[in-house]
PDB file of N, CA and C in Angstrom:
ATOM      1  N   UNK A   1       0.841  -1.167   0.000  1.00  0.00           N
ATOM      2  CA  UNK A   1       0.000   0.000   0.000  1.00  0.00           C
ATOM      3  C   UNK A   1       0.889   1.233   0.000  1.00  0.00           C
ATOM      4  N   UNK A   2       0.953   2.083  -0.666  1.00  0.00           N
ATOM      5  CA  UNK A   2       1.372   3.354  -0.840  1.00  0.00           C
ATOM      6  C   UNK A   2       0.477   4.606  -0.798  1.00  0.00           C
ATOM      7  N   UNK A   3       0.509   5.138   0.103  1.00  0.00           N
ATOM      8  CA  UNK A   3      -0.005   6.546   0.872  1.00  0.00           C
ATOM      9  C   UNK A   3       0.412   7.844   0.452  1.00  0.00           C
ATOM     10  N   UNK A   4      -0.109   8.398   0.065  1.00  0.00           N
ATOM     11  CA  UNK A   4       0.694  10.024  -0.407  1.00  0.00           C
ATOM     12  C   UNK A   4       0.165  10.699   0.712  1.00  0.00           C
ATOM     13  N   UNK A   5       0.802  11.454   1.655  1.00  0.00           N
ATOM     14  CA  UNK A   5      -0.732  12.272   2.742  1.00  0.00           C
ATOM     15  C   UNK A   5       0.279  13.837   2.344  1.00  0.00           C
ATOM     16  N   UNK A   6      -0.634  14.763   1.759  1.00  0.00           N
ATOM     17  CA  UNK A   6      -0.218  15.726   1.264  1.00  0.00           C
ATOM     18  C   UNK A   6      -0.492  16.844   2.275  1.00  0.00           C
ATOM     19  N   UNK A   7       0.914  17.280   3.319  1.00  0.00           N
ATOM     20  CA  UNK A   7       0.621  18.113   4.149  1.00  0.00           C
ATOM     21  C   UNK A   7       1.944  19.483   3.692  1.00  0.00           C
ATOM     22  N   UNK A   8       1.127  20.838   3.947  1.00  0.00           N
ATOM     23  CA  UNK A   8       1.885  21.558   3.527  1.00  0.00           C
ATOM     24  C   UNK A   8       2.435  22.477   4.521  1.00  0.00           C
ATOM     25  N   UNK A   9       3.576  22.592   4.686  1.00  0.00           N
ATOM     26  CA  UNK A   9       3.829  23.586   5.727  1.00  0.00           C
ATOM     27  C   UNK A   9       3.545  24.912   5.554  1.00  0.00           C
ATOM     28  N   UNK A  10       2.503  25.529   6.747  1.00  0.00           N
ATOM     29  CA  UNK A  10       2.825  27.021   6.311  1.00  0.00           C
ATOM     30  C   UNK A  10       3.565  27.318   7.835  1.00  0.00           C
ATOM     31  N   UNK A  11       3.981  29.145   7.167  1.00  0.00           N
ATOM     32  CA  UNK A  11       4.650  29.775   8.126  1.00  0.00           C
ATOM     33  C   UNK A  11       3.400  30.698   9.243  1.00  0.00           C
ATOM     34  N   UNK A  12       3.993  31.053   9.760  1.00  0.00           N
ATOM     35  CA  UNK A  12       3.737  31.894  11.070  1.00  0.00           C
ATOM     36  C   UNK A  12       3.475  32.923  11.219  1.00  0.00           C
ATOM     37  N   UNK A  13       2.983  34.314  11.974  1.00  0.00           N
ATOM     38  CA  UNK A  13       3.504  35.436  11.055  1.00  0.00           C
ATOM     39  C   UNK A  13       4.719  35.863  12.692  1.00  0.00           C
ATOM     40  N   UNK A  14       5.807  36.683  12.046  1.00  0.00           N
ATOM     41  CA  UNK A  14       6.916  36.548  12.780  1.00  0.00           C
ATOM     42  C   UNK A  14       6.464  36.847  14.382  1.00  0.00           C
ATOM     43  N   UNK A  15       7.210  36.193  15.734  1.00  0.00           N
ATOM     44  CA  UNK A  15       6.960  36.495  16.496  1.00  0.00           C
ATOM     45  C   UNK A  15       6.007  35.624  17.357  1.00  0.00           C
ATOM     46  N   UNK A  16       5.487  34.742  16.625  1.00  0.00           N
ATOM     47  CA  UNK A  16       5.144  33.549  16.699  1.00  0.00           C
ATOM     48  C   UNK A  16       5.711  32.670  18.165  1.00  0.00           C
ATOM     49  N   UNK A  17       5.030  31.997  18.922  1.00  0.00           N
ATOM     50  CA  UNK A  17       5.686  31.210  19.315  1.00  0.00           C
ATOM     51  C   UNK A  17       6.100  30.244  18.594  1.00  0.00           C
ATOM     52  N   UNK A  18       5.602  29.650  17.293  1.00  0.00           N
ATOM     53  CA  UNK A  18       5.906  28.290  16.699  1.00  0.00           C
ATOM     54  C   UNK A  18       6.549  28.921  16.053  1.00  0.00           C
ATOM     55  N   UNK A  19       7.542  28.439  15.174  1.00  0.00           N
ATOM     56  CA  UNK A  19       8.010  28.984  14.174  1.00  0.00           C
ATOM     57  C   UNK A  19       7.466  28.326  12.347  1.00  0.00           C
ATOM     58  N   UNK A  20       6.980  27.314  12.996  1.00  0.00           N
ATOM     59  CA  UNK A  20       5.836  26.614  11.719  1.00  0.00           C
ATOM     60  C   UNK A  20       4.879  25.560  12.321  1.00  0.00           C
ATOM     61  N   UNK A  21       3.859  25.506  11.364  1.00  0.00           N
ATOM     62  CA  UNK A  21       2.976  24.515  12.182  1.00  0.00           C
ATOM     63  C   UNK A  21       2.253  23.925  10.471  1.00  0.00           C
ATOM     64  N   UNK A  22       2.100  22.341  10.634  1.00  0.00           N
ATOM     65  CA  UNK A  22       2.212  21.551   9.557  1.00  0.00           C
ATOM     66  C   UNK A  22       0.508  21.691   9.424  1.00  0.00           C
ATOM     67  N   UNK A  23      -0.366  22.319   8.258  1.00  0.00           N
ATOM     68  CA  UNK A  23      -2.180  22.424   8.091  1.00  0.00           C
ATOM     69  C   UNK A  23      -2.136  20.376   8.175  1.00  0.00           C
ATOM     70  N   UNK A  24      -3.746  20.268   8.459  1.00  0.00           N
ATOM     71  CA  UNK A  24      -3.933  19.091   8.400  1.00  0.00           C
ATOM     72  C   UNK A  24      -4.399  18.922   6.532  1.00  0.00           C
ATOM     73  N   UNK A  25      -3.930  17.584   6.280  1.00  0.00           N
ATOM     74  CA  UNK A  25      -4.336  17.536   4.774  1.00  0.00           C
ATOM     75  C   UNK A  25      -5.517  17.263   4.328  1.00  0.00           C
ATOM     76  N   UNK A  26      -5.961  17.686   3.237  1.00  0.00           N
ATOM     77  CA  UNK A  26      -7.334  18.070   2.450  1.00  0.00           C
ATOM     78  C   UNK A  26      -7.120  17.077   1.626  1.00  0.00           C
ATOM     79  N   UNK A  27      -6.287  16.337   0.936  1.00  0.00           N
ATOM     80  CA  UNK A  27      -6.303  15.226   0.436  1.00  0.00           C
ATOM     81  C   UNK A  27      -5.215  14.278   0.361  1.00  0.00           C
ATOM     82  N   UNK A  28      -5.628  12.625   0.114  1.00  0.00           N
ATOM     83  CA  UNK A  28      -4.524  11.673   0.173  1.00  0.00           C
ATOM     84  C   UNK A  28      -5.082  10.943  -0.761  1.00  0.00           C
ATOM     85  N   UNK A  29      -3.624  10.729  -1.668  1.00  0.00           N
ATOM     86  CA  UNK A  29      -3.757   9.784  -2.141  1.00  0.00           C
ATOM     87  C   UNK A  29      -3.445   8.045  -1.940  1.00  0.00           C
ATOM     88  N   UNK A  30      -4.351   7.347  -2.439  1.00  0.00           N
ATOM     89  CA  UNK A  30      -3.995   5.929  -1.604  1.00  0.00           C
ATOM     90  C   UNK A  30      -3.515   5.268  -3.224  1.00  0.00           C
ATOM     91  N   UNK A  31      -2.857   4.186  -3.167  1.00  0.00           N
ATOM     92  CA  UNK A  31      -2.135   3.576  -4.253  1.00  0.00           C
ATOM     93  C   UNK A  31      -1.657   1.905  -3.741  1.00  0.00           C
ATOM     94  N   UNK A  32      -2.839   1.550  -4.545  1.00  0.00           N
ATOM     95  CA  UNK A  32      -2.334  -0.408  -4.017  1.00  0.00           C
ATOM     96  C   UNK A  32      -2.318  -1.124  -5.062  1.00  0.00           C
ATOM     97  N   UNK A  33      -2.146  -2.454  -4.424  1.00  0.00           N
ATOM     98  CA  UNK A  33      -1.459  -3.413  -5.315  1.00  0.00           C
ATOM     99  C   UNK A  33      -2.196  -4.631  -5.531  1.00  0.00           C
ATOM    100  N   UNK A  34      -3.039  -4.820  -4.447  1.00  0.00           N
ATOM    101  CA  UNK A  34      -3.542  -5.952  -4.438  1.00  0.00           C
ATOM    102  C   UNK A  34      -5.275  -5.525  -4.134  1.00  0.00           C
ATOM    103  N   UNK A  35      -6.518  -6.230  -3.968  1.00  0.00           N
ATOM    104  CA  UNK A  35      -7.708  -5.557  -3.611  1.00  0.00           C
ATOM    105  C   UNK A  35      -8.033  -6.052  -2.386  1.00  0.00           C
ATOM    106  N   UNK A  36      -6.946  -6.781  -1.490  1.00  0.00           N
ATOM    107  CA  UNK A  36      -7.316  -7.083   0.027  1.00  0.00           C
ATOM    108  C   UNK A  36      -7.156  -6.012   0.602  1.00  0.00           C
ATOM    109  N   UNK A  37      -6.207  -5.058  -0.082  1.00  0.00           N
ATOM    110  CA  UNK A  37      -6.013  -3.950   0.582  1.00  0.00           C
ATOM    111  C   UNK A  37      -6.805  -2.563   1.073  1.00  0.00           C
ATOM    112  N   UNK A  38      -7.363  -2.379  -0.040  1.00  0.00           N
ATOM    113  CA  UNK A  38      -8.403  -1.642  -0.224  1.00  0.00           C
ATOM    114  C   UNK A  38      -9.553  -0.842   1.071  1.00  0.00           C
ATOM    115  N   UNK A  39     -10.128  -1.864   1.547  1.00  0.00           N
ATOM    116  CA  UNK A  39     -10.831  -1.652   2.639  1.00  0.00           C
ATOM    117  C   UNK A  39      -9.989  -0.597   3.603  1.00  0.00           C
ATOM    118  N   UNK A  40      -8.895  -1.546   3.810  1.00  0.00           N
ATOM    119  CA  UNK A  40      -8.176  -0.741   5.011  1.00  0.00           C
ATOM    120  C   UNK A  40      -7.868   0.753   4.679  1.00  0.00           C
ATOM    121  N   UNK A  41      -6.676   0.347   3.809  1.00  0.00           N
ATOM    122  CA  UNK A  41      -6.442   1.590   3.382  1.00  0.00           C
ATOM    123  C   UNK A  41      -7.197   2.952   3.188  1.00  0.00           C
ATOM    124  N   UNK A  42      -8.337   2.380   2.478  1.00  0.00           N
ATOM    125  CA  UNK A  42      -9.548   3.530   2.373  1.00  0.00           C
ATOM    126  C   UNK A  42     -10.067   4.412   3.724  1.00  0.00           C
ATOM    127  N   UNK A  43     -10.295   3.198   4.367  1.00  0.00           N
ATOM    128  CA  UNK A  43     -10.225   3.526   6.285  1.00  0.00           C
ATOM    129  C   UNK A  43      -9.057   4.803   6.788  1.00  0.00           C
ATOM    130  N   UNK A  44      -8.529   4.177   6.607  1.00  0.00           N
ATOM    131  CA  UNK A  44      -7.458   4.718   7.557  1.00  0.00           C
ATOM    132  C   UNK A  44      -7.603   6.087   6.689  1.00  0.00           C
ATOM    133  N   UNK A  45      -6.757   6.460   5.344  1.00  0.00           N
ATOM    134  CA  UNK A  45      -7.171   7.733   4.664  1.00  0.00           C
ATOM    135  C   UNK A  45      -8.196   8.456   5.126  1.00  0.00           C
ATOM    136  N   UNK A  46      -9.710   7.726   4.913  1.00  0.00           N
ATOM    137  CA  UNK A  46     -10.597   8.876   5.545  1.00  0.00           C
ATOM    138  C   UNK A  46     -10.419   9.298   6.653  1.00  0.00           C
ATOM    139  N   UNK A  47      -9.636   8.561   7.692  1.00  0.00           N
ATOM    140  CA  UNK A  47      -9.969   8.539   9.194  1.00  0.00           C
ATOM    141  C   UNK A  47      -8.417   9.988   9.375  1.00  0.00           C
ATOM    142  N   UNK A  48      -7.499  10.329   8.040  1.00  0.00           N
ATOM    143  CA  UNK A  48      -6.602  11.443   8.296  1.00  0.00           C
ATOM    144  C   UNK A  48      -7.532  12.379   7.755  1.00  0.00           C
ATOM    145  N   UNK A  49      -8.368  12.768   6.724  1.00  0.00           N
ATOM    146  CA  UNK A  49      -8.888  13.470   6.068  1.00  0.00           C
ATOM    147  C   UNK A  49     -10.180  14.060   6.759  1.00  0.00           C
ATOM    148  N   UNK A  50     -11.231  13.087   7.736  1.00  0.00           N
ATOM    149  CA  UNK A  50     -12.161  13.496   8.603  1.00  0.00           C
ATOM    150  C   UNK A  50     -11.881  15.052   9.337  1.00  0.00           C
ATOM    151  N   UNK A  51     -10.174  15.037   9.942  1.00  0.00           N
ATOM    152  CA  UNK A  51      -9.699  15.970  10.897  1.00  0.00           C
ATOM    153  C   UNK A  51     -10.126  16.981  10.163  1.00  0.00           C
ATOM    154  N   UNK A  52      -9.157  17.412   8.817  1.00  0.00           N
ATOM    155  CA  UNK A  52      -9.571  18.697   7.797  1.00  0.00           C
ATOM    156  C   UNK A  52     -11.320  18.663   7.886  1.00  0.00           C
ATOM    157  N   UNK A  53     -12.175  17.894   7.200  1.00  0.00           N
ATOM    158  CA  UNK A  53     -13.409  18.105   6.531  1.00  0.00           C
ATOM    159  C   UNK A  53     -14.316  18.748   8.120  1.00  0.00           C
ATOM    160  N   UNK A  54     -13.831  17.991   9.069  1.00  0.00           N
ATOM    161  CA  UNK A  54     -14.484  18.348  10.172  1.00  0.00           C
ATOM    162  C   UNK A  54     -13.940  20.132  10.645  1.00  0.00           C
ATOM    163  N   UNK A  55     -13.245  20.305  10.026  1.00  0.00           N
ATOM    164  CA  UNK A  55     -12.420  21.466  10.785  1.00  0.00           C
ATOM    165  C   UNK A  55     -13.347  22.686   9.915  1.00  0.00           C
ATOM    166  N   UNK A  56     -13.622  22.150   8.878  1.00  0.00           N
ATOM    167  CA  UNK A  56     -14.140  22.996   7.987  1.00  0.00           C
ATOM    168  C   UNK A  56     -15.552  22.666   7.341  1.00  0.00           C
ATOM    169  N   UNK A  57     -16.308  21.677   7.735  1.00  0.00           N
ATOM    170  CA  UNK A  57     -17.571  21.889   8.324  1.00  0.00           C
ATOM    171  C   UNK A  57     -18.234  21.372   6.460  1.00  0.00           C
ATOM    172  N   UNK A  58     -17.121  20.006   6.064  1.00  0.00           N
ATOM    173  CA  UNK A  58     -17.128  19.656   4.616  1.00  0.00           C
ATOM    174  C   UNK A  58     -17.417  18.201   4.878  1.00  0.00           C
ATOM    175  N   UNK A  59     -17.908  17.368   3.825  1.00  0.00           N
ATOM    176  CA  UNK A  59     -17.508  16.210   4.229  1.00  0.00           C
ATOM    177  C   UNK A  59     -16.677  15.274   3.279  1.00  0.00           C
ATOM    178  N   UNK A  60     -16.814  14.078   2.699  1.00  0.00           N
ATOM    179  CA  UNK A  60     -15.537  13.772   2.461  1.00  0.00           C
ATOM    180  C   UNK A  60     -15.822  13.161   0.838  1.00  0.00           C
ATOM    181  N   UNK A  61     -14.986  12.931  -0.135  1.00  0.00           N
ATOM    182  CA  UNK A  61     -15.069  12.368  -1.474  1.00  0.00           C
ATOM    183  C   UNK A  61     -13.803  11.566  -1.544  1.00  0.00           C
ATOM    184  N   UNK A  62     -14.381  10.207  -2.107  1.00  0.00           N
ATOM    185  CA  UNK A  62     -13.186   9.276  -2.759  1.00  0.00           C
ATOM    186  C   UNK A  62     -13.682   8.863  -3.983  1.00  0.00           C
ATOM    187  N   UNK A  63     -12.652   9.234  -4.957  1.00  0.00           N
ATOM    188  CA  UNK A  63     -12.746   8.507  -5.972  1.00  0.00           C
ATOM    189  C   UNK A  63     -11.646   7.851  -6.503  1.00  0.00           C
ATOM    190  N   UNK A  64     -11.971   6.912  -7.303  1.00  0.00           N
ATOM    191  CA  UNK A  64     -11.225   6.165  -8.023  1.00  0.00           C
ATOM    192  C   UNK A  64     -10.882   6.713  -8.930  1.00  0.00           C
ATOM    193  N   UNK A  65      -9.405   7.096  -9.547  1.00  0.00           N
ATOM    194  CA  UNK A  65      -8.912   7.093 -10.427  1.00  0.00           C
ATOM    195  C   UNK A  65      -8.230   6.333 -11.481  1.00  0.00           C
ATOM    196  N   UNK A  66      -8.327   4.928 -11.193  1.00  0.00           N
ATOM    197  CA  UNK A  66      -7.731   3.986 -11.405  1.00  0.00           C
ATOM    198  C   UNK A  66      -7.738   2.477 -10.723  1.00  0.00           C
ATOM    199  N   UNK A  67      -7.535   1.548 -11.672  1.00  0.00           N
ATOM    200  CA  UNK A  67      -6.898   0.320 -11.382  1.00  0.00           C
ATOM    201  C   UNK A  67      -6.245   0.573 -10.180  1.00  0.00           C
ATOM    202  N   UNK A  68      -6.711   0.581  -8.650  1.00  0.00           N
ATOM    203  CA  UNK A  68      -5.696   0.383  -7.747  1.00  0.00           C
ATOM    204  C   UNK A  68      -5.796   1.839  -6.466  1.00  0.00           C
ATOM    205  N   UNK A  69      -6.089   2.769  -7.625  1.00  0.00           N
ATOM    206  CA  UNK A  69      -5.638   4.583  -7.225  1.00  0.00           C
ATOM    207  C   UNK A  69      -7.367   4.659  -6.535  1.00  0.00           C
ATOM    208  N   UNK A  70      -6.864   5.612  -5.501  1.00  0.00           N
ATOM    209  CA  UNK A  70      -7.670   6.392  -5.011  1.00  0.00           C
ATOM    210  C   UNK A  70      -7.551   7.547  -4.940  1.00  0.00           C
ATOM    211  N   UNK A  71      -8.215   8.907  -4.772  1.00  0.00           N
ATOM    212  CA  UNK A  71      -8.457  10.129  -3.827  1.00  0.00           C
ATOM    213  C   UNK A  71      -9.027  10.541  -2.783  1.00  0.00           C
ATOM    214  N   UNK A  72      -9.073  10.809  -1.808  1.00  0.00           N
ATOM    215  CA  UNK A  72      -9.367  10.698  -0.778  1.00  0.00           C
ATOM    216  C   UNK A  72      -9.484  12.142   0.199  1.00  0.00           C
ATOM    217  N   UNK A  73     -10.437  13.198  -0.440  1.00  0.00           N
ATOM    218  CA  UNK A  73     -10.387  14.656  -0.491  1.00  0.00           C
ATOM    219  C   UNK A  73     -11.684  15.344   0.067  1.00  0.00           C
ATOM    220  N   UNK A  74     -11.337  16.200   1.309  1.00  0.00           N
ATOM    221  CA  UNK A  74     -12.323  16.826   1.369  1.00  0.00           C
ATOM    222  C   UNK A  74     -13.407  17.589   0.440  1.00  0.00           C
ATOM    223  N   UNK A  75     -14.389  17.909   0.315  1.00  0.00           N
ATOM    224  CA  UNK A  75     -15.204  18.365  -0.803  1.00  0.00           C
ATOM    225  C   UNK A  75     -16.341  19.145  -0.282  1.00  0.00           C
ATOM    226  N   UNK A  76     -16.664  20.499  -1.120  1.00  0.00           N
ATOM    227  CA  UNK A  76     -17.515  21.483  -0.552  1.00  0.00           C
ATOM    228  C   UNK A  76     -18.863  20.703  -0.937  1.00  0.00           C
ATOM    229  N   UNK A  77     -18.698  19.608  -1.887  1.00  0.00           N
ATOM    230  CA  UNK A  77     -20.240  19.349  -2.269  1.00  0.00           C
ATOM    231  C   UNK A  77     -20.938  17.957  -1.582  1.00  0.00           C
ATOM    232  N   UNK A  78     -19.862  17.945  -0.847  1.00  0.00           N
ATOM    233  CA  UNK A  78     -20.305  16.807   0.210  1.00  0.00           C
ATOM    234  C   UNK A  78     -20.870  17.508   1.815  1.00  0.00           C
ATOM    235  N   UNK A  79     -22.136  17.496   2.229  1.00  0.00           N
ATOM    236  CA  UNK A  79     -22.643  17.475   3.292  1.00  0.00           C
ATOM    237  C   UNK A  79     -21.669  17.003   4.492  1.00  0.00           C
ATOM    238  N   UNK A  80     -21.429  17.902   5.111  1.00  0.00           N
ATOM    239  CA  UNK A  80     -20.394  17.872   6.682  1.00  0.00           C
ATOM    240  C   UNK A  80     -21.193  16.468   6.971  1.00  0.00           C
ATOM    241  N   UNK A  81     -20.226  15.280   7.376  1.00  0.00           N
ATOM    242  CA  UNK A  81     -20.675  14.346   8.301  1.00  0.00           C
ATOM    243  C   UNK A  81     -20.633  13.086   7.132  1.00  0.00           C
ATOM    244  N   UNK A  82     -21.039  13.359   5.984  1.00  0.00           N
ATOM    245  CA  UNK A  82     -21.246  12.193   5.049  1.00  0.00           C
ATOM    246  C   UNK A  82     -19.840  12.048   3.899  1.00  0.00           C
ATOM    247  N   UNK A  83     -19.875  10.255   3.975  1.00  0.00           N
ATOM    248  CA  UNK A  83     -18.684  10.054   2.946  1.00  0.00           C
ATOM    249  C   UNK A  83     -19.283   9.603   1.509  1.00  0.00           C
ATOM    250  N   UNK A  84     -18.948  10.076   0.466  1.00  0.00           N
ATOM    251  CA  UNK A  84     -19.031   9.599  -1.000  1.00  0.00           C
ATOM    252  C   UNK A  84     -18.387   9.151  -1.712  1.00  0.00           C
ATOM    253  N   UNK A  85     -18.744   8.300  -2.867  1.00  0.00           N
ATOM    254  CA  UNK A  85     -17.588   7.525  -3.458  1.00  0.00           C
ATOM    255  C   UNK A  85     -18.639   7.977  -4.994  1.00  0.00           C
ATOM    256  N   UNK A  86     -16.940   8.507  -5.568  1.00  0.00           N
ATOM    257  CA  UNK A  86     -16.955   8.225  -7.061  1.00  0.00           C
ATOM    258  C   UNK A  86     -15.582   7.399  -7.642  1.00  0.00           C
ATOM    259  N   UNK A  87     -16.524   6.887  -9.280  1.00  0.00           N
ATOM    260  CA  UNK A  87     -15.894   6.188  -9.759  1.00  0.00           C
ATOM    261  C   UNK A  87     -15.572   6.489 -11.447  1.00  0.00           C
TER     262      UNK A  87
END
């Protein structure tokens, strides 16, 4: 199973106690090999992606891009609380 979890650092503004702090990610990509995998993987992805969609009051979209590929992305056209799957 191969995971992309796309987190971006932003900065601070100076004076900061932190000097950076990592946003939670809005999307992951999942990438497998086999279809036992699937389930889990899908799991776990939503279960990083919930944090964002919940933070921002979105709920969640996966689609398939592929033989194997997922996305795994918060979405304004998803109702806060509910998960969707496209294909």
């Amino acid at each position: 199973m191969d995971v992309i979890d796309r987190k971006t650092p932003i900065k601070l503004p100076e004076g900061s106690d932190q000097e950076r702090e990592e946003r939670l990610p809005g999307m992951v990509e999942v990438n497998l090999t086999t279809g036992e995998e699937v389930d889990k993987a899908l799991e776990e992805a939503i279960a990083v992606i919930t944090k964002t969609a919940t933070h921002h009051g979105m709920g969640v979209l996966v689609t398939r891009t592929g033989a194997g590929s997922y996305v795994v992305r918060v979405h304004p056209d998803v109702p806060y609380g509910l998960i969707r799957q496209r294909h």
